[in-house]
C-alpha atoms as a PDB file:
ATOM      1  CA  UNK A   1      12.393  12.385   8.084  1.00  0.00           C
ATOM      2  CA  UNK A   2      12.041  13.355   4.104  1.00  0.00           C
ATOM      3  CA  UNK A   3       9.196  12.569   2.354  1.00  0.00           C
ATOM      4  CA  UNK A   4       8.824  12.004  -1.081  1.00  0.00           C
ATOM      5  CA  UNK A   5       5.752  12.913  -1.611  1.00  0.00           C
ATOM      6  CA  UNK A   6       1.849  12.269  -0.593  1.00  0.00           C
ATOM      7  CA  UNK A   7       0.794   9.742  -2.800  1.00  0.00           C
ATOM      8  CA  UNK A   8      -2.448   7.296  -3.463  1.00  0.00           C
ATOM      9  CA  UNK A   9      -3.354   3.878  -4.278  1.00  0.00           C
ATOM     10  CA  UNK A  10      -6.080   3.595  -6.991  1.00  0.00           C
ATOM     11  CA  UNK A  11      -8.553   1.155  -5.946  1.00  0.00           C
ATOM     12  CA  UNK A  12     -10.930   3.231  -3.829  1.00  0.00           C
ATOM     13  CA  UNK A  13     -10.681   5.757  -6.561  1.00  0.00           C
ATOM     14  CA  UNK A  14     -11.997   2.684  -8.746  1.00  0.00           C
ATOM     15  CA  UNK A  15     -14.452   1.082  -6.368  1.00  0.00           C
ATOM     16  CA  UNK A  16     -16.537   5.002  -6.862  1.00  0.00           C
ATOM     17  CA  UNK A  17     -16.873   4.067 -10.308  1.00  0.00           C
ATOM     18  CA  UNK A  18     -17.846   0.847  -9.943  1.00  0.00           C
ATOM     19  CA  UNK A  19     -20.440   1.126  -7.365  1.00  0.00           C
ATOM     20  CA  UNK A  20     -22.315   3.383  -9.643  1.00  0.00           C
ATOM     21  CA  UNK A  21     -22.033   0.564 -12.490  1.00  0.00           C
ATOM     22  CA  UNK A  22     -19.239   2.551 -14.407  1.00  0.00           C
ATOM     23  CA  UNK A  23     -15.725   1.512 -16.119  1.00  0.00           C
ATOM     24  CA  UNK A  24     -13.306   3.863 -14.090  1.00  0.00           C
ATOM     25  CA  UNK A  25     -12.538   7.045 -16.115  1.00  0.00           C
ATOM     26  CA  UNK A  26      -8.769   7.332 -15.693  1.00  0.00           C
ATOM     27  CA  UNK A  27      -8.696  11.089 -17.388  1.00  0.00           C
ATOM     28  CA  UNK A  28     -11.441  12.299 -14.711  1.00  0.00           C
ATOM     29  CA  UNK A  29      -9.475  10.201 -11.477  1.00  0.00           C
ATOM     30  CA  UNK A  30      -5.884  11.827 -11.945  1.00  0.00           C
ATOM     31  CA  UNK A  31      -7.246  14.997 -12.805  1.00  0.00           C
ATOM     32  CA  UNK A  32      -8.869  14.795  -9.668  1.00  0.00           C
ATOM     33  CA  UNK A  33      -5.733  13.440  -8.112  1.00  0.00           C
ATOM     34  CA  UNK A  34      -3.701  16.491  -9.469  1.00  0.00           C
ATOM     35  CA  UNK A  35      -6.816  18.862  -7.994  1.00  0.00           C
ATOM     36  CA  UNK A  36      -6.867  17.214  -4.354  1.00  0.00           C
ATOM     37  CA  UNK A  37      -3.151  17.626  -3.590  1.00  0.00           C
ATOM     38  CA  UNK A  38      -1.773  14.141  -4.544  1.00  0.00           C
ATOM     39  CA  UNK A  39       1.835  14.124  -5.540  1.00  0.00           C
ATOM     40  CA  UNK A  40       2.167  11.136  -7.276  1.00  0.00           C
ATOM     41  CA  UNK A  41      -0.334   7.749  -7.958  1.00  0.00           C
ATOM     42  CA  UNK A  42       0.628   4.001  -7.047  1.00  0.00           C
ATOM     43  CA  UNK A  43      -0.041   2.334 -10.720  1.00  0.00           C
ATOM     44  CA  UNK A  44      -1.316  -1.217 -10.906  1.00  0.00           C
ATOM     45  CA  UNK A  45      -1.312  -3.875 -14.200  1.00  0.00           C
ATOM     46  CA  UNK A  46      -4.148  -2.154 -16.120  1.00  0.00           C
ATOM     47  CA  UNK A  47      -3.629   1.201 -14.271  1.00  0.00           C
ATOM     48  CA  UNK A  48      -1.283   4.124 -14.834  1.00  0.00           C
ATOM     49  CA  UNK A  49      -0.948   5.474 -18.060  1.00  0.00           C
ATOM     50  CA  UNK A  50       2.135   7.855 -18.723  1.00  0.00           C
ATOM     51  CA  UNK A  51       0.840  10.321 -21.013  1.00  0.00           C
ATOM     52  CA  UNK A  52      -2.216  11.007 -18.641  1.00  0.00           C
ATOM     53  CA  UNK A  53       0.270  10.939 -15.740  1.00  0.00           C
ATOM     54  CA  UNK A  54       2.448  13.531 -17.047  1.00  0.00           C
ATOM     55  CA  UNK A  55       0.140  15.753 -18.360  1.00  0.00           C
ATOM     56  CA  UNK A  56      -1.488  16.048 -14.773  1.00  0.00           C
ATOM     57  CA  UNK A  57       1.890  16.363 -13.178  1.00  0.00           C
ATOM     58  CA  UNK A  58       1.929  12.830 -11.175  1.00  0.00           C
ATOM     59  CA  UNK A  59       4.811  11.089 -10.491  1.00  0.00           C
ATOM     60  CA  UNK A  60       4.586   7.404  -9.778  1.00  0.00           C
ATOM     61  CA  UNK A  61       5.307   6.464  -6.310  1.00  0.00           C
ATOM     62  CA  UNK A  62       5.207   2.476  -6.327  1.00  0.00           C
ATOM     63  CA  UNK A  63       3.712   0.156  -7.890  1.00  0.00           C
ATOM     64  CA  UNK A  64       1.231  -2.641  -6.129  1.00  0.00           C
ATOM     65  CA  UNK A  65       0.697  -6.364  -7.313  1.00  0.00           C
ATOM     66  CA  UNK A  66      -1.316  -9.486  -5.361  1.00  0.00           C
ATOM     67  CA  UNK A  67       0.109 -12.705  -5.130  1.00  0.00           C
ATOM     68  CA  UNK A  68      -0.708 -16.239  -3.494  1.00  0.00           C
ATOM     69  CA  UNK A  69       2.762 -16.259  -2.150  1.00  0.00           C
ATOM     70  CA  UNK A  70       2.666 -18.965  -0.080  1.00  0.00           C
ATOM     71  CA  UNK A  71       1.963 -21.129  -2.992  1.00  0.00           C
ATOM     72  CA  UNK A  72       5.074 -22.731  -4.954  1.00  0.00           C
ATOM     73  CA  UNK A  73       7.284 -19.982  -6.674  1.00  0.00           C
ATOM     74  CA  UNK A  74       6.808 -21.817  -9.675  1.00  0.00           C
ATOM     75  CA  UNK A  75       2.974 -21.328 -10.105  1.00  0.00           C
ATOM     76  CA  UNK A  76       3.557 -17.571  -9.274  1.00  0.00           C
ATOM     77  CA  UNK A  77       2.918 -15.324 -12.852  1.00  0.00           C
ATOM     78  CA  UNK A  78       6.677 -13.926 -12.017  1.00  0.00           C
ATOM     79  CA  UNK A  79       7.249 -13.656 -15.871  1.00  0.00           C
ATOM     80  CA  UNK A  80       3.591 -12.503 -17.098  1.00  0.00           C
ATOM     81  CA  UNK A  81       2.587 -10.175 -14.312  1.00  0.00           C
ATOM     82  CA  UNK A  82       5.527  -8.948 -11.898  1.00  0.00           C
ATOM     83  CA  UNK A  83       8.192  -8.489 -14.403  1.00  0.00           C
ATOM     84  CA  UNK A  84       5.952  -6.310 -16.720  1.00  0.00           C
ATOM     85  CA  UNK A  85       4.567  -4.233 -13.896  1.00  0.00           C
ATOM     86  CA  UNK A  86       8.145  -4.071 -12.298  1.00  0.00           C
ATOM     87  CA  UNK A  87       9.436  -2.328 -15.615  1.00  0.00           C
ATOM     88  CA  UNK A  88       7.082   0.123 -16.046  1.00  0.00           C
ATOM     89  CA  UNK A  89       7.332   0.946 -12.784  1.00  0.00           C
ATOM     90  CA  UNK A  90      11.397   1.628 -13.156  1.00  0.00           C
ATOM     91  CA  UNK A  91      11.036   3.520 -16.507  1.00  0.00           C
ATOM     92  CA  UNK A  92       8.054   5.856 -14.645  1.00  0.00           C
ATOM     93  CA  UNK A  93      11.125   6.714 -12.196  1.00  0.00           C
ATOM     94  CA  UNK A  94       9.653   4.760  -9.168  1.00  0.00           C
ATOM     95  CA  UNK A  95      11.055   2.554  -6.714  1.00  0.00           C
ATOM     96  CA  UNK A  96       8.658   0.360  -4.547  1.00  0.00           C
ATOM     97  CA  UNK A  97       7.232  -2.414  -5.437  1.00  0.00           C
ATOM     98  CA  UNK A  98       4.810  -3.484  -3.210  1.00  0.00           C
ATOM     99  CA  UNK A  99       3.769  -7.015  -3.355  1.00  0.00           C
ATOM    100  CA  UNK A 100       0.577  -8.565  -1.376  1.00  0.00           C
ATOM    101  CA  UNK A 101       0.343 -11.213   0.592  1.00  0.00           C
ATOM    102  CA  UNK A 102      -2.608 -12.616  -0.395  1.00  0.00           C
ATOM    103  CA  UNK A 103      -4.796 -15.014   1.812  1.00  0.00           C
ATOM    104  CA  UNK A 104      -4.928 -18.923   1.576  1.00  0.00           C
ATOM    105  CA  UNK A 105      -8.535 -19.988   0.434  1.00  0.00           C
ATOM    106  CA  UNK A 106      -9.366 -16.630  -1.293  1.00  0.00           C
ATOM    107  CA  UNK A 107     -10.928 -13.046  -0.034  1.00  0.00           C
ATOM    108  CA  UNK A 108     -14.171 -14.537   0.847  1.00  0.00           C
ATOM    109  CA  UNK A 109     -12.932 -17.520   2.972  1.00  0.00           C
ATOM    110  CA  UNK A 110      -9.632 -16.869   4.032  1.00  0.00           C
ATOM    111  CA  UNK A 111      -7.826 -19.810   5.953  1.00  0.00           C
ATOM    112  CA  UNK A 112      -4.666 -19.751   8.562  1.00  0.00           C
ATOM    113  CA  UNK A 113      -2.109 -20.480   6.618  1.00  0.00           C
ATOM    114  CA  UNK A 114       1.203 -22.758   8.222  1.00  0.00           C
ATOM    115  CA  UNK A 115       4.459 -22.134   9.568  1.00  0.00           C
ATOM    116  CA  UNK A 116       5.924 -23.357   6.129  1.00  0.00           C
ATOM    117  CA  UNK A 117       3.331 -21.381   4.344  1.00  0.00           C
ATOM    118  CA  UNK A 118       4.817 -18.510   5.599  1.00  0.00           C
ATOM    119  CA  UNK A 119       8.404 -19.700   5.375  1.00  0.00           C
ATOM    120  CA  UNK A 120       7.408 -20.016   1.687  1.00  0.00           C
ATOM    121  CA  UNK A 121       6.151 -16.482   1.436  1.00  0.00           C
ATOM    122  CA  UNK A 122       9.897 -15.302   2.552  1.00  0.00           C
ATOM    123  CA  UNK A 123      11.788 -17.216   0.496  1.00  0.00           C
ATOM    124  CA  UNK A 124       9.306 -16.339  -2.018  1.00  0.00           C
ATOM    125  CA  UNK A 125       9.849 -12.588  -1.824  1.00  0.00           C
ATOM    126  CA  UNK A 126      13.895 -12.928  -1.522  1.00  0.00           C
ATOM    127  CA  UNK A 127      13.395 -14.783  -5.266  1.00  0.00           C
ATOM    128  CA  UNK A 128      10.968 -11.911  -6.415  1.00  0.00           C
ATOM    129  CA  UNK A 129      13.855  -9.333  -5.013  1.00  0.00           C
ATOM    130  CA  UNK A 130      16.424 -10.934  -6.608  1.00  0.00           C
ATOM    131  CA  UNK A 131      14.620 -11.158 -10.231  1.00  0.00           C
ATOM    132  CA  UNK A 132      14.153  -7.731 -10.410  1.00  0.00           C
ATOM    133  CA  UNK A 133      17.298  -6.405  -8.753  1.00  0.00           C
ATOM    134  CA  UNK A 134      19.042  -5.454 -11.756  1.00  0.00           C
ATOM    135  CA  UNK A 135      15.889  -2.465 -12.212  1.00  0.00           C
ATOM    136  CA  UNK A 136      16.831  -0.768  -9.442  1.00  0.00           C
ATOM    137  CA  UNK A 137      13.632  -1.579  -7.056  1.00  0.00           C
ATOM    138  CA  UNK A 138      12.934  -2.192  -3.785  1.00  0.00           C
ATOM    139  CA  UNK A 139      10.273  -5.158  -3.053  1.00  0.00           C
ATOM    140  CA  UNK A 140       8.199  -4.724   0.260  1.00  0.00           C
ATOM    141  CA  UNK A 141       5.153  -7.097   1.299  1.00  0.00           C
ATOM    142  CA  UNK A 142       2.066  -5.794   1.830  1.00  0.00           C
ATOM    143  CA  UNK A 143       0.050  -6.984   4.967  1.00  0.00           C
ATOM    144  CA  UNK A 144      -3.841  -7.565   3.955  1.00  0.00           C
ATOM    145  CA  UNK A 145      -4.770 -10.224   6.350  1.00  0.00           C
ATOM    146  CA  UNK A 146      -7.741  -9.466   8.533  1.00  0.00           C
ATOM    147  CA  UNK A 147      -6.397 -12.072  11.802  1.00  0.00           C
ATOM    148  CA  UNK A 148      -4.128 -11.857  13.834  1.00  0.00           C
ATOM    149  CA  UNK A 149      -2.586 -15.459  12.983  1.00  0.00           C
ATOM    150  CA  UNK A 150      -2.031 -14.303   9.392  1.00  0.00           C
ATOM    151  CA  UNK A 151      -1.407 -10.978  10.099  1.00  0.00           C
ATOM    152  CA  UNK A 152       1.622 -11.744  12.581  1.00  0.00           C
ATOM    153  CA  UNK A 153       2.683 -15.235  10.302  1.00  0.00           C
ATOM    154  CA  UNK A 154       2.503 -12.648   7.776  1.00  0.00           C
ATOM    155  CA  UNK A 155       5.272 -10.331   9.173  1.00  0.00           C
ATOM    156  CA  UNK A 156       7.497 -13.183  10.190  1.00  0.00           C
ATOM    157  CA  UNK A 157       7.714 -14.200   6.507  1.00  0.00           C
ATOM    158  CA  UNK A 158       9.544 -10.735   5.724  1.00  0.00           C
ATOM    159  CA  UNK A 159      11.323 -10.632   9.506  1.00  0.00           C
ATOM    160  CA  UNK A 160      12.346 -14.438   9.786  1.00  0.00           C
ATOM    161  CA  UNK A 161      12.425 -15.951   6.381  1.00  0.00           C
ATOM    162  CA  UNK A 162      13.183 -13.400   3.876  1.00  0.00           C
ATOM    163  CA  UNK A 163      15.970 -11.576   2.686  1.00  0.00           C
ATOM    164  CA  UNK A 164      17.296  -8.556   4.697  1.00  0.00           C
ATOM    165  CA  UNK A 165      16.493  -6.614   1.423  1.00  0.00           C
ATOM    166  CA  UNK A 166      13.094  -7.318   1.596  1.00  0.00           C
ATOM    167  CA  UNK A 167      10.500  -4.635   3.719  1.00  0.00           C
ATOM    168  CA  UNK A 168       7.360  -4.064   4.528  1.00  0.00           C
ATOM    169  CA  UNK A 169       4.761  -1.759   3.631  1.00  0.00           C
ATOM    170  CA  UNK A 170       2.216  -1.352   6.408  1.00  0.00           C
ATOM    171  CA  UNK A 171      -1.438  -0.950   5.443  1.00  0.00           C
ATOM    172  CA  UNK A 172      -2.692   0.965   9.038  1.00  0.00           C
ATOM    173  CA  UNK A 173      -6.557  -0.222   8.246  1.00  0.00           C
ATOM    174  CA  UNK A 174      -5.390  -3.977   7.898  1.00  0.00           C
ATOM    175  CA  UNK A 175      -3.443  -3.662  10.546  1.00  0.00           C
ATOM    176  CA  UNK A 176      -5.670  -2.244  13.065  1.00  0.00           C
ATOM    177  CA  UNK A 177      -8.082  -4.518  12.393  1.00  0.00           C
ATOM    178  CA  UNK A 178      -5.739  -7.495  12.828  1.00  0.00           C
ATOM    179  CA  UNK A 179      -5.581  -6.087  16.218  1.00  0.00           C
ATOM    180  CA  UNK A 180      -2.068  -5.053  15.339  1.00  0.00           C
ATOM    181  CA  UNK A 181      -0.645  -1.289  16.263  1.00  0.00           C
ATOM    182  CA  UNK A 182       0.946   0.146  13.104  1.00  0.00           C
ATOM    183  CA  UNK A 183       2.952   2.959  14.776  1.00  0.00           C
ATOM    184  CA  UNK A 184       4.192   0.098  16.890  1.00  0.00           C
ATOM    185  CA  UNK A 185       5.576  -1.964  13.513  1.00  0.00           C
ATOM    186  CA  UNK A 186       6.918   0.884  12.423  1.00  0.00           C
ATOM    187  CA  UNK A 187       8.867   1.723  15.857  1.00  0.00           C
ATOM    188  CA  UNK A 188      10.015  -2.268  15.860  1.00  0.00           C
ATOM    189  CA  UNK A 189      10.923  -2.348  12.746  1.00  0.00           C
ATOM    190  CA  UNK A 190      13.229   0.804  11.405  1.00  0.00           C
ATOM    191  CA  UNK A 191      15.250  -0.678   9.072  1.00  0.00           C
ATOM    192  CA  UNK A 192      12.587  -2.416   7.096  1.00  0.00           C
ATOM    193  CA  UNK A 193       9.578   0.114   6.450  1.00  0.00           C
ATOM    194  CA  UNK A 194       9.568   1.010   2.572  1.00  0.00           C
ATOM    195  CA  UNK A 195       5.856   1.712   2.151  1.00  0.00           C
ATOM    196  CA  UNK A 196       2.401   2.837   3.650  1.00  0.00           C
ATOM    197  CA  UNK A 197      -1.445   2.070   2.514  1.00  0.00           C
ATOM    198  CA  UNK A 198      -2.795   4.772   4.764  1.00  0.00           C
ATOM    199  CA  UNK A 199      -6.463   4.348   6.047  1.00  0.00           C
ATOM    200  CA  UNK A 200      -7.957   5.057   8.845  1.00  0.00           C
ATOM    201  CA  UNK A 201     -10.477   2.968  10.815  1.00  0.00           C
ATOM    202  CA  UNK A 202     -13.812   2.385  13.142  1.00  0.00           C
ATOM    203  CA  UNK A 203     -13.047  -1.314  13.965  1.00  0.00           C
ATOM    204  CA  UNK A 204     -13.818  -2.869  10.665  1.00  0.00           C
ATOM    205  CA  UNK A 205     -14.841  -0.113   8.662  1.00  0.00           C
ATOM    206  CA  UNK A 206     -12.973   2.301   6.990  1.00  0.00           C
ATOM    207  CA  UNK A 207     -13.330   6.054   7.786  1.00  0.00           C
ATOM    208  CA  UNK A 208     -13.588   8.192   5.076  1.00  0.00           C
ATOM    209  CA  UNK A 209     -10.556  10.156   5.433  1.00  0.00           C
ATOM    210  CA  UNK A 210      -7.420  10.154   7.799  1.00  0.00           C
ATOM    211  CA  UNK A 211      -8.498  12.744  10.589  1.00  0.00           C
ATOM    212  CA  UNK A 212     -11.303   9.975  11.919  1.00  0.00           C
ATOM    213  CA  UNK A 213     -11.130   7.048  13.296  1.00  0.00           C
ATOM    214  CA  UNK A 214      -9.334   4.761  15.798  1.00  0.00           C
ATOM    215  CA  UNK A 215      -6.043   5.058  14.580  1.00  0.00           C
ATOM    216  CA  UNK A 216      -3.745   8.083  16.092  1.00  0.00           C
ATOM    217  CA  UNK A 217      -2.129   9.566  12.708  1.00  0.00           C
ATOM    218  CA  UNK A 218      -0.197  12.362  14.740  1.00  0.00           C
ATOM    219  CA  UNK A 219       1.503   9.333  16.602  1.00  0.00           C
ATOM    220  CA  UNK A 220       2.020   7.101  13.183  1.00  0.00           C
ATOM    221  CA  UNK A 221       3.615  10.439  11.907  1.00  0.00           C
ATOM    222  CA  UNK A 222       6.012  10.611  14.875  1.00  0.00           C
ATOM    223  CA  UNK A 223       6.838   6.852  14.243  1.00  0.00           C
ATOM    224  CA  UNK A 224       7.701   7.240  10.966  1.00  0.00           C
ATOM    225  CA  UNK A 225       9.929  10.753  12.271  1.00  0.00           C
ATOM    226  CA  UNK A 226      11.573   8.493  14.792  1.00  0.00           C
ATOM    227  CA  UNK A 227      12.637   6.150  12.441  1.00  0.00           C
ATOM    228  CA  UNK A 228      13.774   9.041   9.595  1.00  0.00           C
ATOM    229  CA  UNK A 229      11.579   7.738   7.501  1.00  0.00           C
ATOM    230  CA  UNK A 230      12.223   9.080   3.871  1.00  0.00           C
ATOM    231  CA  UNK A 231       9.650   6.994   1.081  1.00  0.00           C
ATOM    232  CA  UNK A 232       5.930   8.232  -0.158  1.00  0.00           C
ATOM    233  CA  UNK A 233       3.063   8.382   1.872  1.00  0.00           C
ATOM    234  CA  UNK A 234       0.242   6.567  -0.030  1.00  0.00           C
ATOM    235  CA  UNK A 235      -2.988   6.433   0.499  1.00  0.00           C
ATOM    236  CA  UNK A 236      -5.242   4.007   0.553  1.00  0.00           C
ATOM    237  CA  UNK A 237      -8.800   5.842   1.185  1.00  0.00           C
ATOM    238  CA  UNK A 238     -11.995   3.605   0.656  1.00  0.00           C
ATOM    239  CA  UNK A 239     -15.312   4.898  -0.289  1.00  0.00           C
ATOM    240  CA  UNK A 240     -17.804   3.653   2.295  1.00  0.00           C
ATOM    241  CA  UNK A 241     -19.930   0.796   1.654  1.00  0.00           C
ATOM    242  CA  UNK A 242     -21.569   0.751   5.434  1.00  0.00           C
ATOM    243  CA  UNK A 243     -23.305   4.073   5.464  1.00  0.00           C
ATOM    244  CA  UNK A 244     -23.839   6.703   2.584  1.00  0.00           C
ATOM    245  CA  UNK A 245     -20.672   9.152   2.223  1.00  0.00           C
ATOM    246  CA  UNK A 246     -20.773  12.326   3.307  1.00  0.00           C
ATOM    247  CA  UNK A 247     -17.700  14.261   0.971  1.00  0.00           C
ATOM    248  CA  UNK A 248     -16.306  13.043  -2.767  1.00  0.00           C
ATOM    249  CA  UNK A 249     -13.393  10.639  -2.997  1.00  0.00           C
ATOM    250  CA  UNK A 250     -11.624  14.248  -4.266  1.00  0.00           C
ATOM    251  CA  UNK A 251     -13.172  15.848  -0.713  1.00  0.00           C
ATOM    252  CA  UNK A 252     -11.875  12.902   1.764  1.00  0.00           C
ATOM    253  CA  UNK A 253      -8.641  13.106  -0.161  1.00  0.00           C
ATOM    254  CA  UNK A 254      -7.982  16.965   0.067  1.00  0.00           C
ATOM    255  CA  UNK A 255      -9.002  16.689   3.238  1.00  0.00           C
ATOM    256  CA  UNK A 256      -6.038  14.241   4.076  1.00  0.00           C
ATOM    257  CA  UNK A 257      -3.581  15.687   2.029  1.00  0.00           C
ATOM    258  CA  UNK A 258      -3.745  18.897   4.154  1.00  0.00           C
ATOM    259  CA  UNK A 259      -4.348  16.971   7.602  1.00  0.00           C
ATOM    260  CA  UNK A 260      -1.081  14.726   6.348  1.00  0.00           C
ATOM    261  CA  UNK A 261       0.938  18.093   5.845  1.00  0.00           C
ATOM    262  CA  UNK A 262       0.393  19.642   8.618  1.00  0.00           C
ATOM    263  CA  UNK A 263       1.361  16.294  10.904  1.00  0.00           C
ATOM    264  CA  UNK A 264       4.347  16.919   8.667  1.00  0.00           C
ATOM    265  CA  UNK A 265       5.232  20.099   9.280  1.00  0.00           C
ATOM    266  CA  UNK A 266       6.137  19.687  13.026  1.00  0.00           C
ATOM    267  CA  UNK A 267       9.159  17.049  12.218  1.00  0.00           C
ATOM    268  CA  UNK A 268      10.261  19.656   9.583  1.00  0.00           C
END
């Protein structure tokens, strides 16, 4: 196993902003990226400016976009919104592309979606590969459903119906509460894990940091050994909206950084 580097997504590093009724302040968030132990920062359409990037010493790990992709390809904003994104991301010297799968009747109702739904989502992703091949990147899906139905109709789009170039990039908190074991998708699936959202979880709620929570992170970290795993480690912590935090967004991420190394440091 080789790791790139410890990286982490930017939402719940946005969501403490905006639950205090404040525009995200991206000077204050990757300095205290830099300051917690983060390697690099997964950049999004509005997110991930170079010049603040570089002058904190992030690298960017991957890039993250949501899509309705079990819709036609031809109502997908391929041109406006993954294109763009997918070329900043290959001139910031990354290489993942992470692409959502996102769910049929929107976040607040979300509905099964069909065997051809998920065909479409494949064949989707094997088009969304192929248009942005010549950059150098490597497209994954991202698995956000909440069910097991979607969750596992989910993973059959990239397994069944896309291209073999095509992986997947586990989120462990959507996972586990799809009822789904992500060190098991990792140990079924060797050749095709690309990415991680990590997040650990109390059924439905997010844990503040990696080291609690229902999901065994010294086992994922074998997985992931097992397999020789060699992409970023990305984060994905949430600040908690059930119960008042106890630590900073900077705190729980520190606090994961180290607990993240030292998992490491027994496969090295």
């Amino acid at each position: 196993m080789k790791i790139k580097g410890i990286s982490s997504a930017m939402y719940g590093w946005m969501a403490t902003y905006w639950k205090q009724g404040l525009d995200p302040r991206w000077d204050e968030i990757y300095r205290d990226c830099a300051a917690s132990g983060l390697n690099g920062v997964e950049i999004e359409a509005a997110t991930g400016d170079p010049e603040l990037l570089r002058a904190n010493g992030l690298a960017v790990s991957s890039a993250y976009i949501g899509l309705p992709l079990h819709e036609p390809y031809e109502t997908l904003p391929v041109a406006d919104a993954v294109i763009p994104l997918a070329r900043r991301l290959a001139e910031a010297g990354g290489a993942d592309l992470v692409v959502n799968a996102d769910p049929k009747g929107g976040w607040d109702a979300p509905q099964p979606k069909s065997e051809d739904e998920f065909k479409r989502q494949g064949e989707n992703l094997s088009r969304i590969a192929d248009a942005v091949s010549g950059l150098g990147l490597r497209i994954s899906m991202h698995n956000h459903a909440s069910d097991r139905h979607n969750a596992e109709g989910d993973l059959r789009s990239v397994l069944d119906y896309a291209d073999p170039l095509v992986g997947l990039c586990i989120d462990t908190g959507w996972a586990h509460v799809a009822g789904c074991d992500p060190a098991q998708l990792i140990r079924a699936n060797p050749g095709r894990i690309y990415a991680f959202h990590l997040r650990n979880q109390l059924g439905n709620v997010s844990t503040e940091d990696l080291l609690s929570g229902e999901i065994d992170m010294r086992d994922l970290i074998a997985a992931c050994a097992e397999i020789g795993y060699e992409g970023w480690l990305v984060l994905e912590l949430l600040p908690p909206d059930e119960y008042p935090g106890k630590r900073t967004m900077s705190d729980n991420t520190a606090l994961s950084v180290q607990y993240l190394k030292q998992l490491l440091e027994a496969w090295n």
